[in-house]
C-alpha atoms as a PDB file:
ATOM      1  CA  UNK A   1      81.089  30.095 176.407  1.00  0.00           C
ATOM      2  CA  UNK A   2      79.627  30.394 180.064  1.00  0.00           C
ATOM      3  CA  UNK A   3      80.412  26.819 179.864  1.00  0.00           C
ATOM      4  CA  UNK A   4      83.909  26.945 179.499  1.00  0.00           C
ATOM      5  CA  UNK A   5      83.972  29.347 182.123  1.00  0.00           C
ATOM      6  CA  UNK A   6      82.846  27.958 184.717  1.00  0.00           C
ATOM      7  CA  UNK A   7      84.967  24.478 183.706  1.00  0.00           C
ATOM      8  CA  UNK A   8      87.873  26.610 183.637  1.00  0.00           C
ATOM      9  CA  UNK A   9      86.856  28.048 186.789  1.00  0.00           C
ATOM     10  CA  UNK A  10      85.828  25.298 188.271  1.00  0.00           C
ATOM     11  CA  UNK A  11      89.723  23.591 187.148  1.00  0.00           C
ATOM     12  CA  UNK A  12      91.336  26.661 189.119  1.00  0.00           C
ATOM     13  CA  UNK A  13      89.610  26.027 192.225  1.00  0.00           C
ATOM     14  CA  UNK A  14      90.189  22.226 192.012  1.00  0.00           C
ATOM     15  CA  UNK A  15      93.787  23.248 191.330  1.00  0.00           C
ATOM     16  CA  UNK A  16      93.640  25.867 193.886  1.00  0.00           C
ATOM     17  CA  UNK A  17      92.229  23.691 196.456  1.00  0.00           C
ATOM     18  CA  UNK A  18      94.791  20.885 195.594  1.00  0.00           C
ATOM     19  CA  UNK A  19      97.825  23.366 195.728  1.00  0.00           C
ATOM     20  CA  UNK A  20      96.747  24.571 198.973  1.00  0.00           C
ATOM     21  CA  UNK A  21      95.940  21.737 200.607  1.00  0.00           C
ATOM     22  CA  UNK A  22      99.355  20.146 199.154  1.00  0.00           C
ATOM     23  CA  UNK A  23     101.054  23.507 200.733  1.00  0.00           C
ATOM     24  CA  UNK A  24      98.821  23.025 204.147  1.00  0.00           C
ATOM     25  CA  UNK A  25     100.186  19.455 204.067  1.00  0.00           C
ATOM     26  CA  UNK A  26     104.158  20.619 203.524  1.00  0.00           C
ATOM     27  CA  UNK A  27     103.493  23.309 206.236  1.00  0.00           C
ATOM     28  CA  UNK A  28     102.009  20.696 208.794  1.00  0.00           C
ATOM     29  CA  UNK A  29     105.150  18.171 207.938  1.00  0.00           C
ATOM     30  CA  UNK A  30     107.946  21.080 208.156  1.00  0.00           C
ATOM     31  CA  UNK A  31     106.590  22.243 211.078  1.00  0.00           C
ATOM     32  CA  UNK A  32     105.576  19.108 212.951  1.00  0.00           C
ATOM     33  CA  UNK A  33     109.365  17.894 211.876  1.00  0.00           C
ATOM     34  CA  UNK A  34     110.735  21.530 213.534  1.00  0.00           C
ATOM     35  CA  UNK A  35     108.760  20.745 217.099  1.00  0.00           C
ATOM     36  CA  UNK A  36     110.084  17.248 216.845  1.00  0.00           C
ATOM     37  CA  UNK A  37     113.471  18.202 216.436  1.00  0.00           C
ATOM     38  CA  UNK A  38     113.459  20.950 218.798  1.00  0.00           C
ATOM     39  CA  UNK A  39     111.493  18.387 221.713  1.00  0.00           C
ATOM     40  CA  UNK A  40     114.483  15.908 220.665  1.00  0.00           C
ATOM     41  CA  UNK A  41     117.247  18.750 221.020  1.00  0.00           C
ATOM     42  CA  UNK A  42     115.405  19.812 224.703  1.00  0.00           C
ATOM     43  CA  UNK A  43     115.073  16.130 225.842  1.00  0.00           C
ATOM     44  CA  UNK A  44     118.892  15.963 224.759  1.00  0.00           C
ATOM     45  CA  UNK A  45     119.626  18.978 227.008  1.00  0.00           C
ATOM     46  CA  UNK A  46     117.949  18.249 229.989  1.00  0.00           C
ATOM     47  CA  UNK A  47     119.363  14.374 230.027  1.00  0.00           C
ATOM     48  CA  UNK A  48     122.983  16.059 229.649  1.00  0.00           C
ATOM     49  CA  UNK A  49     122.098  18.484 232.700  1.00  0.00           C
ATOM     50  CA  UNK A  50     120.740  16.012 234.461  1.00  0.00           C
ATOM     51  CA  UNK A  51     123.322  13.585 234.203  1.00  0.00           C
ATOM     52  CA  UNK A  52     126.101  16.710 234.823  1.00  0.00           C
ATOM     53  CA  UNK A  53     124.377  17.564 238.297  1.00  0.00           C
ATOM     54  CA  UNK A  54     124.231  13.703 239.486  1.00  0.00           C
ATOM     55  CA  UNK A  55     127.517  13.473 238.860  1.00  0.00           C
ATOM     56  CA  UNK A  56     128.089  16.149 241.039  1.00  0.00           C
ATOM     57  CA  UNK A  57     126.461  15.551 243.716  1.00  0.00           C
ATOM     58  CA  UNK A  58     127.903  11.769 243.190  1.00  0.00           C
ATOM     59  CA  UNK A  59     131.418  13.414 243.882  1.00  0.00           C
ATOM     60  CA  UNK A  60     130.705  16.461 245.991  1.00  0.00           C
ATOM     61  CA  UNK A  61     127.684  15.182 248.037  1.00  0.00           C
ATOM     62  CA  UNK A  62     129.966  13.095 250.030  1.00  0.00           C
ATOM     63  CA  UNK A  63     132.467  16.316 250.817  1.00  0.00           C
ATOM     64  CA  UNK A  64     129.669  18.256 251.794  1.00  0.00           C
ATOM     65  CA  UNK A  65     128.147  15.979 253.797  1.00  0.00           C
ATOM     66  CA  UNK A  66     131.648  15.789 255.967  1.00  0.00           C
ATOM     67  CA  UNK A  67     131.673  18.897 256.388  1.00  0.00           C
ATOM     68  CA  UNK A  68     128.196  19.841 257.276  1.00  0.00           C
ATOM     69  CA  UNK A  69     129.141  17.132 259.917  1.00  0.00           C
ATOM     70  CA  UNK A  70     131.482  18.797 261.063  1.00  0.00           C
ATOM     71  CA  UNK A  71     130.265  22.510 261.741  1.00  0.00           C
ATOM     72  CA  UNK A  72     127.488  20.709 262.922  1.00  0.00           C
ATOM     73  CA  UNK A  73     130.161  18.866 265.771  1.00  0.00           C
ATOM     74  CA  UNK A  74     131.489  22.198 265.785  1.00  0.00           C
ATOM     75  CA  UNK A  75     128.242  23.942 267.189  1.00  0.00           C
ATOM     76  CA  UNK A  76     127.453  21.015 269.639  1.00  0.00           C
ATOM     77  CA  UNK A  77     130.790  21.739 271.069  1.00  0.00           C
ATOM     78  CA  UNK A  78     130.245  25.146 271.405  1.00  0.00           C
ATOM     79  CA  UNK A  79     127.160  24.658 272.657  1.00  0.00           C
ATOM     80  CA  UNK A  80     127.988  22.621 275.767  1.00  0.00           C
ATOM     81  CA  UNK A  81     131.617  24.600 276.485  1.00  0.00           C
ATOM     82  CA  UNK A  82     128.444  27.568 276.887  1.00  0.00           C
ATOM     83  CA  UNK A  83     126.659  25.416 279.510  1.00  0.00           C
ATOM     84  CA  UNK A  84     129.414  23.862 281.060  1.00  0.00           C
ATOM     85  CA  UNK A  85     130.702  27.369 281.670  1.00  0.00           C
ATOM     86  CA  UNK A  86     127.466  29.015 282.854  1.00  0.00           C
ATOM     87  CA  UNK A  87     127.061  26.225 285.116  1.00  0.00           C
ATOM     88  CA  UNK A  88     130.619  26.667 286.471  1.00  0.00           C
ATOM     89  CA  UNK A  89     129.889  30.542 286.971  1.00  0.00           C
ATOM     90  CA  UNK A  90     126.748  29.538 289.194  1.00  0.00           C
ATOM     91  CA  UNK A  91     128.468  27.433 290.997  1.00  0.00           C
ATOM     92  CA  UNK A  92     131.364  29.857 291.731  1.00  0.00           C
ATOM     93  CA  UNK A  93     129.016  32.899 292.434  1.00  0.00           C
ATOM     94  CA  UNK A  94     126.991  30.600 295.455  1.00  0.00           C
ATOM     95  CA  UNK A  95     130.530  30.860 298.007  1.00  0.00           C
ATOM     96  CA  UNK A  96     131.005  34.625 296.993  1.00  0.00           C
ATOM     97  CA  UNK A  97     127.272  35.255 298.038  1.00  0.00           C
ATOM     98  CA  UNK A  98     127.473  33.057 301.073  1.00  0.00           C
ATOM     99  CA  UNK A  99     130.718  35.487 301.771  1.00  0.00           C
ATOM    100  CA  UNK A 100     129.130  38.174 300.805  1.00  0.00           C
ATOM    101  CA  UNK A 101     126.051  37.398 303.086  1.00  0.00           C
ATOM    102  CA  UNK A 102     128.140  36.549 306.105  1.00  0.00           C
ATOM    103  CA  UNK A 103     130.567  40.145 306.070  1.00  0.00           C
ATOM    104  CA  UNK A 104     126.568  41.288 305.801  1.00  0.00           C
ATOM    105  CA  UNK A 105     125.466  39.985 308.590  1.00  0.00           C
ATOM    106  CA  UNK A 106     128.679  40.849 310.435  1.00  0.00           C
ATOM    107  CA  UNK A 107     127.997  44.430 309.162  1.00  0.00           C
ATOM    108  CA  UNK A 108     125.221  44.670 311.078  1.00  0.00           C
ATOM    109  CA  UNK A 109     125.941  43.751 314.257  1.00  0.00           C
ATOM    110  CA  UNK A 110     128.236  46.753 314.007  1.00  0.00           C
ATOM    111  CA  UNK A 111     125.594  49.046 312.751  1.00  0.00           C
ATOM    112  CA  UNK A 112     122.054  47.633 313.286  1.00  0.00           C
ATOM    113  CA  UNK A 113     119.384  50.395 314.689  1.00  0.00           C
ATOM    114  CA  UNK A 114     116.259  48.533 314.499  1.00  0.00           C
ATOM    115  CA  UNK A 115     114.793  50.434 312.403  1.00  0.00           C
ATOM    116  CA  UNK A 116     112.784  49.026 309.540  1.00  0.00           C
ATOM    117  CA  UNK A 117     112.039  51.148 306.035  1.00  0.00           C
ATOM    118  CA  UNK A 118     109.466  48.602 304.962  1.00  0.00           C
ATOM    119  CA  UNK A 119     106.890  48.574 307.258  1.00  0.00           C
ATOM    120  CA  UNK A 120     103.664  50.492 307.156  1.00  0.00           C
ATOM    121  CA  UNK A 121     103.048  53.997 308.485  1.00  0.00           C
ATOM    122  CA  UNK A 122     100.063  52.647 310.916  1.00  0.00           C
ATOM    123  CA  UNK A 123     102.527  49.905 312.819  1.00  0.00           C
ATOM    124  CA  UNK A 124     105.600  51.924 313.281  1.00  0.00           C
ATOM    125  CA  UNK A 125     104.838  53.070 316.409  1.00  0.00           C
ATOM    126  CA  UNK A 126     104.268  49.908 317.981  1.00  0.00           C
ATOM    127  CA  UNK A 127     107.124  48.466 316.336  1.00  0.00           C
ATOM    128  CA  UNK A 128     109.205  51.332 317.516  1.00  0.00           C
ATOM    129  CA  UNK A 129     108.180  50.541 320.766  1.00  0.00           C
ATOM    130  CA  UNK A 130     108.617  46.865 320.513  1.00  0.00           C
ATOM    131  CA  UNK A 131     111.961  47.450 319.226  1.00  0.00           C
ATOM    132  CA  UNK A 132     112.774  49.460 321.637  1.00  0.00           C
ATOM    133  CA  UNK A 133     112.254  47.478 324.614  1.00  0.00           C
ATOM    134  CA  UNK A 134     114.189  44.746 322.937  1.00  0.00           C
ATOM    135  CA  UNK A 135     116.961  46.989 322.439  1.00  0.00           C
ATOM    136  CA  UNK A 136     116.868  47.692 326.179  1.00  0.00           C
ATOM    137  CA  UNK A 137     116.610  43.567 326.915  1.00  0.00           C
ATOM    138  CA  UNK A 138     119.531  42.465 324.233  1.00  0.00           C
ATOM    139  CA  UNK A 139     117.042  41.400 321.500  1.00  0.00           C
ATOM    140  CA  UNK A 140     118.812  42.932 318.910  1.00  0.00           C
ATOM    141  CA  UNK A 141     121.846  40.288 319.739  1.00  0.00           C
ATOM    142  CA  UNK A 142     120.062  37.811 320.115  1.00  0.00           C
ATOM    143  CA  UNK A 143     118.645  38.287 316.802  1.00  0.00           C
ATOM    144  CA  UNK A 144     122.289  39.103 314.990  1.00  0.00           C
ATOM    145  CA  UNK A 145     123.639  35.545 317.063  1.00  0.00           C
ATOM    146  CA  UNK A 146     120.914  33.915 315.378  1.00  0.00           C
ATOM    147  CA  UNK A 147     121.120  35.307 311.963  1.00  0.00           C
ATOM    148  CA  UNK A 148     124.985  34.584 312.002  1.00  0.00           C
ATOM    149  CA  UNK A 149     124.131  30.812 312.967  1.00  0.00           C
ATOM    150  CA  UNK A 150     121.784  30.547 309.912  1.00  0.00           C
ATOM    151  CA  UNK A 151     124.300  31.647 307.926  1.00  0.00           C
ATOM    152  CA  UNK A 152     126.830  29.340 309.099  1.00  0.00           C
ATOM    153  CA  UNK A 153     124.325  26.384 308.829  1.00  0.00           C
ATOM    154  CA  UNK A 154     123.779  27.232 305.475  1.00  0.00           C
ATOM    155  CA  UNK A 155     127.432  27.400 304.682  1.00  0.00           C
ATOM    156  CA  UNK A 156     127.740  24.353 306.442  1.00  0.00           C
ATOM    157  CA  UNK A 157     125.065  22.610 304.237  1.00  0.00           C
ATOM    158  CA  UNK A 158     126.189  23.976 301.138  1.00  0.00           C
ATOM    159  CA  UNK A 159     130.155  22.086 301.534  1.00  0.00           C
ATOM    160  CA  UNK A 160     128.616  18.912 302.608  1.00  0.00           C
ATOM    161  CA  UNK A 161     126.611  19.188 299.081  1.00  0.00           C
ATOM    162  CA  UNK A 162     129.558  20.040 297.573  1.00  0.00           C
ATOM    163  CA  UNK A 163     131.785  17.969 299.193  1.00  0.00           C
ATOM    164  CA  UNK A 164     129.257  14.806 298.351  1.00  0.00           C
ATOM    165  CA  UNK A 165     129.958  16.024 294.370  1.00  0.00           C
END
């Protein structure tokens, strides 16, 4: 009787073991079929995409392209009406200084003293003097004649440049 037990148990794990493996088996194939037919699905999907966004950028890329070029003319334009016109302002602002530093000039032979703010405590009593005497000899028109004449050299220098333009 032990005998037949342990046949008949020994039939139920053989038939155990064989269902299970057979069930292992039909699990591995089903799902190893899913994956594959998911993958295929996924492969499908991206070839679609990509195909969708090179055909796009088949017909657009061309468009956008043109008109990248032309905000890109756009800003060069800009760029140089910017220096063209800061360059023009520089060049107008050099006769109003030149006018501005002649009526200066001619300001002060009107109301020139002699007096200087910028020099140092220790000297101003010589220069006082100095100044002084050449107050007394004409020095300080001498030295307004002279500053005018720079001025009007410069002037003079600065329309022959511009005239050579």
């Amino acid at each position: 009787m032990i005998d037949l037990i342990n046949y008949l148990g020994s039939v139920f794990t053989n038939l155990f073991s064989y269902f299970g493996s057979l069930l292992y088996s039909f699990g591995n194939w089903l799902l190893s079929g899913i994956v594959s037919a998911l993958s295929a699905v996924g492969n499908a999907i991206v070839a679609v995409g990509t195909f969708i966004v090179d055909a796009l950028i088949g017909l657009f890329g061309p468009v956008l392209a043109f008109f990248d070029g032309v905000i890109y003319f756009i800003a060069q334009v800009l760029t140089i009406l910017v220096l063209v016109l800061g360059v023009g302002l520089k060049i107008i602002s050099i006769p109003f200084a030149l006018v501005g530093g002649l009526f200066s000039i001619l300001a002060s032979f009107i109301s020139w003293d002699g007096a200087s703010t910028a020099i140092n405590a220790n000297y101003s009593d010589g220069f006082s003097t100095v100044v002084g005497v050449l107050g007394q000899l004409g020095g300080n028109v001498i030295a307004g004649i002279l500053t005018f004449m720079i001025w009007m050299l410069t002037v003079y220098a600065v329309i022959r440049i511009a005239g050579k333009a």
